[in-house]
Protein backbone atom coordinates (compact mmCIF):
# COMPACT_ATOMS: atom_id res chain seq x y z
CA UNK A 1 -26.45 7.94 2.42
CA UNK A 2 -24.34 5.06 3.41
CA UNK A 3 -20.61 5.60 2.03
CA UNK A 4 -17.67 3.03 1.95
CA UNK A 5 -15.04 3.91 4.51
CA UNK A 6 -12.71 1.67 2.88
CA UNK A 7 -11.03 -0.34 -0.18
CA UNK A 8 -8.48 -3.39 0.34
CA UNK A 9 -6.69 -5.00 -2.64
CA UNK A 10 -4.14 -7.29 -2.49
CA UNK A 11 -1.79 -7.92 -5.26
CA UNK A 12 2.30 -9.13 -5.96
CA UNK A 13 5.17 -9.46 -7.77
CA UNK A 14 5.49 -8.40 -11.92
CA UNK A 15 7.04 -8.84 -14.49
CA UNK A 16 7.63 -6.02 -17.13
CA UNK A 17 9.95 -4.75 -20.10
CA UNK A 18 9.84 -0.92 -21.68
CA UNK A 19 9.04 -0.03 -25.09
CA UNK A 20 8.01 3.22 -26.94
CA UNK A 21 5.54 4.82 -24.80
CA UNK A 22 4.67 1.64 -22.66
CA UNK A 23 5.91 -0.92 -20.09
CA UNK A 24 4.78 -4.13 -21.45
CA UNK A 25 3.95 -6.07 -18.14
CA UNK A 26 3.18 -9.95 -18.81
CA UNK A 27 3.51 -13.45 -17.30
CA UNK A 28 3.60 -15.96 -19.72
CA UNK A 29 3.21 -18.78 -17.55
CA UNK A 30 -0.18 -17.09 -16.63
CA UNK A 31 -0.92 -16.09 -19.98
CA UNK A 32 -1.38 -12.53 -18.90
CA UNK A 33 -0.43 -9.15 -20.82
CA UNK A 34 -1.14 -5.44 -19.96
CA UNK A 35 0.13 -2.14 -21.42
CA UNK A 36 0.72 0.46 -18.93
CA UNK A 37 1.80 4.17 -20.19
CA UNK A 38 5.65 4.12 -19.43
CA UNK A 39 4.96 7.54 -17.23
CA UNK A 40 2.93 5.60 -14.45
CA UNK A 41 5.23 3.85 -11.60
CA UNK A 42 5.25 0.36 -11.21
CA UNK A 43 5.73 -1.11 -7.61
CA UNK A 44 7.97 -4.33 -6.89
CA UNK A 45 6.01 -7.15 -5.21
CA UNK A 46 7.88 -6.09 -1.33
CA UNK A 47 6.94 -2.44 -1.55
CA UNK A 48 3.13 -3.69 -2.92
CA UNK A 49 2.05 -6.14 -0.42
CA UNK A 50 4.14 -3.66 2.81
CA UNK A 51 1.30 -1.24 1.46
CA UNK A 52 -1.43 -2.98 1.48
CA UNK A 53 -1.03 -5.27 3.88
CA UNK A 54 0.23 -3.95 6.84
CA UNK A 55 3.55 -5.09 7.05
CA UNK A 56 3.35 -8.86 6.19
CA UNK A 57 5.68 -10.97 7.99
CA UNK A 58 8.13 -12.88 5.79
CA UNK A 59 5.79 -15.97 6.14
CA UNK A 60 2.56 -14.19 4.84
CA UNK A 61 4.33 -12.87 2.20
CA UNK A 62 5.70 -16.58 0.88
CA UNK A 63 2.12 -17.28 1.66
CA UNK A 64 0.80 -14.91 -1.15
CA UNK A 65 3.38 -15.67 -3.96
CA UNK A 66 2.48 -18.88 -3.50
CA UNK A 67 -1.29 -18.39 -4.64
CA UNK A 68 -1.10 -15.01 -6.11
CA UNK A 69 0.67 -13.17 -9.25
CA UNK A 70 0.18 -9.21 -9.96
CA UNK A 71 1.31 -6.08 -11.11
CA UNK A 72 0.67 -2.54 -9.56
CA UNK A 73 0.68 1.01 -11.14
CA UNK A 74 0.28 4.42 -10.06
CA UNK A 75 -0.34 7.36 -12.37
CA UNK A 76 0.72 10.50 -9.99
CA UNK A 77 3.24 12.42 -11.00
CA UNK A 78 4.51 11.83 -7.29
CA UNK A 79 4.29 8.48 -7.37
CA UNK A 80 3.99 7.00 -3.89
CA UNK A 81 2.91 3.55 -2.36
CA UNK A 82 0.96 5.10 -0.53
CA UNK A 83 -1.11 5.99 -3.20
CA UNK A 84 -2.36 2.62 -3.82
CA UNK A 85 -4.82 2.77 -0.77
CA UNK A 86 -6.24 6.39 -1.87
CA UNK A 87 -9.81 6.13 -2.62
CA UNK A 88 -9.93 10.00 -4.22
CA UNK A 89 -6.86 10.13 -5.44
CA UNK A 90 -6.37 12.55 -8.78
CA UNK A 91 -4.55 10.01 -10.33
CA UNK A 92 -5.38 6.78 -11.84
CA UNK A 93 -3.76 3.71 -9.80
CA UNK A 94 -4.60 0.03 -9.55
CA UNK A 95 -3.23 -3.59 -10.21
CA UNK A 96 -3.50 -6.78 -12.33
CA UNK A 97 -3.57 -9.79 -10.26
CA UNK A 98 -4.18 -13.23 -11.01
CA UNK A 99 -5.04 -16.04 -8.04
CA UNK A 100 -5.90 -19.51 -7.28
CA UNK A 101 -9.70 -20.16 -6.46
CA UNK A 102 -9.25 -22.34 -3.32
CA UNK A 103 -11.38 -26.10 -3.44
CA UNK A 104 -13.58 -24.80 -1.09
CA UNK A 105 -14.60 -21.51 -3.24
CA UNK A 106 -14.45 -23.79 -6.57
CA UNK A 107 -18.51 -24.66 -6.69
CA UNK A 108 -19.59 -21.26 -5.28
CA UNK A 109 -18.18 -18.69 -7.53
CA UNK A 110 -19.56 -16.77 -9.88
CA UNK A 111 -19.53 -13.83 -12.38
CA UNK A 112 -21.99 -12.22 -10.00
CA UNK A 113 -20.05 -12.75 -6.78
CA UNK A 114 -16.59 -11.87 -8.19
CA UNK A 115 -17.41 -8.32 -8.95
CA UNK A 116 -17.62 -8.12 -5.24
CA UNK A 117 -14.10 -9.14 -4.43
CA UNK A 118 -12.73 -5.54 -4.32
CA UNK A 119 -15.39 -3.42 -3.16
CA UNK A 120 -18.94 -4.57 -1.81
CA UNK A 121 -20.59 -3.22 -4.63
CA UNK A 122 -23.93 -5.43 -4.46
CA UNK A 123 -24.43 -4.43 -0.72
CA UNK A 124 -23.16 -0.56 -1.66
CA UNK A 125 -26.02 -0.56 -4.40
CA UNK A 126 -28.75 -1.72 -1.92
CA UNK A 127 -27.51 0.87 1.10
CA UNK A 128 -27.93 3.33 -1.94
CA UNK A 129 -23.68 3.94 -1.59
CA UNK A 130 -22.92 2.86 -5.54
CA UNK A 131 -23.91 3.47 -8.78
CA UNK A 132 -23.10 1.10 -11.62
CA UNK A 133 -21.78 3.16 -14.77
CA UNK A 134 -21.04 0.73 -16.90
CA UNK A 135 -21.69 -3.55 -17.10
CA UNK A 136 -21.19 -6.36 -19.50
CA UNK A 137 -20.07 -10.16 -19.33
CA UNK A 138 -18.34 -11.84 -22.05
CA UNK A 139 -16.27 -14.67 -23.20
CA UNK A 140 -12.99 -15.53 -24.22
CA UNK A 141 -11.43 -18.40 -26.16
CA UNK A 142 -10.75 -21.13 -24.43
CA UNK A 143 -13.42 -21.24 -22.00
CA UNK A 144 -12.53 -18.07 -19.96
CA UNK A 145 -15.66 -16.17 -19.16
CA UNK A 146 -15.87 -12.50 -17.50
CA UNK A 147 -17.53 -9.44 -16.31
CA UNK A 148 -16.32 -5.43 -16.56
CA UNK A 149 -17.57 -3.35 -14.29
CA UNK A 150 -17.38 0.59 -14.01
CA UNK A 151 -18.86 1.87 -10.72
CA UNK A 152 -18.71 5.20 -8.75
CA UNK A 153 -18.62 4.79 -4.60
CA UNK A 154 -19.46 6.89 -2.15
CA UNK A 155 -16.47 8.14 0.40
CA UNK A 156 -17.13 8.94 3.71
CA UNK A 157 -16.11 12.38 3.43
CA UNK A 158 -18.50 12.83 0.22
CA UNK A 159 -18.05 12.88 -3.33
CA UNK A 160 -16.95 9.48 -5.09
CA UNK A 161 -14.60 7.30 -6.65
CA UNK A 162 -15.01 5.47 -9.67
CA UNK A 163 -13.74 1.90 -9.37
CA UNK A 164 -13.06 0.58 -13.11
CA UNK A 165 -13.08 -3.67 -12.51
CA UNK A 166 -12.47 -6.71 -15.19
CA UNK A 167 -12.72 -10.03 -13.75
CA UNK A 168 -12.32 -12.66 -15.64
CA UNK A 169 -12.33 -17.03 -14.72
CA UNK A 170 -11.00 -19.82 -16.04
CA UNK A 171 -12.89 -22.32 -18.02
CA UNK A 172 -11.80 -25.07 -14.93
CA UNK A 173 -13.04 -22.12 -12.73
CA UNK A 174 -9.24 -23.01 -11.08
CA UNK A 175 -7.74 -19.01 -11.27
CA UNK A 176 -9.28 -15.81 -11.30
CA UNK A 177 -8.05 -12.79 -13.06
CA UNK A 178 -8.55 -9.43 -11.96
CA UNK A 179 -7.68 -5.73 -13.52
CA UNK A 180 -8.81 -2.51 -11.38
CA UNK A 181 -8.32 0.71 -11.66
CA UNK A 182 -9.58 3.25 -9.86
CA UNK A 183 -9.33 7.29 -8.67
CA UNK A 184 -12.05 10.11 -8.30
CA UNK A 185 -14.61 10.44 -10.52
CA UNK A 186 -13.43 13.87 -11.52
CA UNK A 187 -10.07 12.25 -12.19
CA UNK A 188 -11.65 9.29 -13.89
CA UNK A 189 -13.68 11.24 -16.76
CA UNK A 190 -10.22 13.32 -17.10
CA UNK A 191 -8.60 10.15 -17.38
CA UNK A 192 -11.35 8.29 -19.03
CA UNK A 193 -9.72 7.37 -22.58
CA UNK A 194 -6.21 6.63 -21.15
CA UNK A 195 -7.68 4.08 -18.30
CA UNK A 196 -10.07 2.88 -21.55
CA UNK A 197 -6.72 2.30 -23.73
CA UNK A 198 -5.05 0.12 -20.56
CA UNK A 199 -8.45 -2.02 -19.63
CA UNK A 200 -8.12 -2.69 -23.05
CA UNK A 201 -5.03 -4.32 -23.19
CA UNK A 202 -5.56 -6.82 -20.45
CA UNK A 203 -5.32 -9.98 -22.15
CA UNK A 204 -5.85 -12.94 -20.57
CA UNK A 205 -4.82 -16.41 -22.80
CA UNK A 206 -5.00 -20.35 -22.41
CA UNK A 207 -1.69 -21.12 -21.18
């Protein structure tokens, strides 16, 4: 069976504040708001986009900021950037991110298409590589429309990883706003209610 030999998010810089039990990480120009438990590390925007980009020049980096706004968390008890690339990892570990849909993507996108923007997941399903768990659209107020996805991948070594993935558009269709989460799938049923708890808190509002 085909198998993904790899996952590549990109994501920046947060903004976040403690509180009983929780870091309360929000953007209020973006209208964004998530609730991450206050045990999981969050990663500065520099440390983020070293990891996942490959050490960005100083340029590319400007570049993204520009465009992009995001937060990143890691569960492990460890916590590493490193982790953020780990497709089995035992701990739960993702980011929020929120970007500018380019002029040339504007009359193209879709609900459909955007739950391919971290993983292939329509072309994993065909090669018989994915497995959809979960799927729903929905709307928001204000003309924001989305899609949640919960899907387990194949890794090259064997066994999978369970990708959990809210994307959600503008009523312009100007920004896109993305939540995933993802770690094992033995990790992910462990962790099933906590990850539940934090996809639920992703709000996205009108700004």
């Amino acid at each position: 069976m085909p198998v993904v030999a790899a996952l590549v998010v990109a994501a920046v810089l947060f903004a976040a504040c403690s509180d009983s039990g929780y870091h309360y990480v929000k953007n209020s120009d973006e209208g964004v708001y998530l609730k991450v438990p206050n045990d999981w590390k969050l990663y500065d925007e520099d440390t983020y986009f070293k990891t996942v980009l490959d050490e960005p020049s100083p340029t590319q980096l400007d570049a993204v900021r520009d465009r992009d706004w995001a937060a990143a968390f890691d569960s492990d008890p460890d916590p590493s950037p490193r982790n953020l690339n780990a497709l089995d990892s035992k701990h739960p570990h993702g980011f929020a991110r929120v970007s500018e849909i380019g002029v040339d993507e504007h009359d193209t996108f879709s609900l459909e298409a955007a739950r391919n923007l971290v993983a292939p997941v329509d072309e994993l399903i065909q090669a018989d590589a994915a497995q959809i768990l979960d799927a729903d659209e929905f709307t928001l107020d204000g003309g924001f429309r989305g899609s949640h996805i919960v899907v387990n991948l194949g890794l090259d070594k064997g066994g999978f990883t369970t990708l959990d993935q809210t994307v959600i558009v503008d009523a312009d269709t100007t920004k896109v706003y993305v939540l995933v989460i993802g770690c094992s799938d033995d990790c992910y049923d462990k962790n099933k209610r906590e990850i539940e708890s934090l996809v639920d808190s992703w709000t996205v509002k009108e700004r």
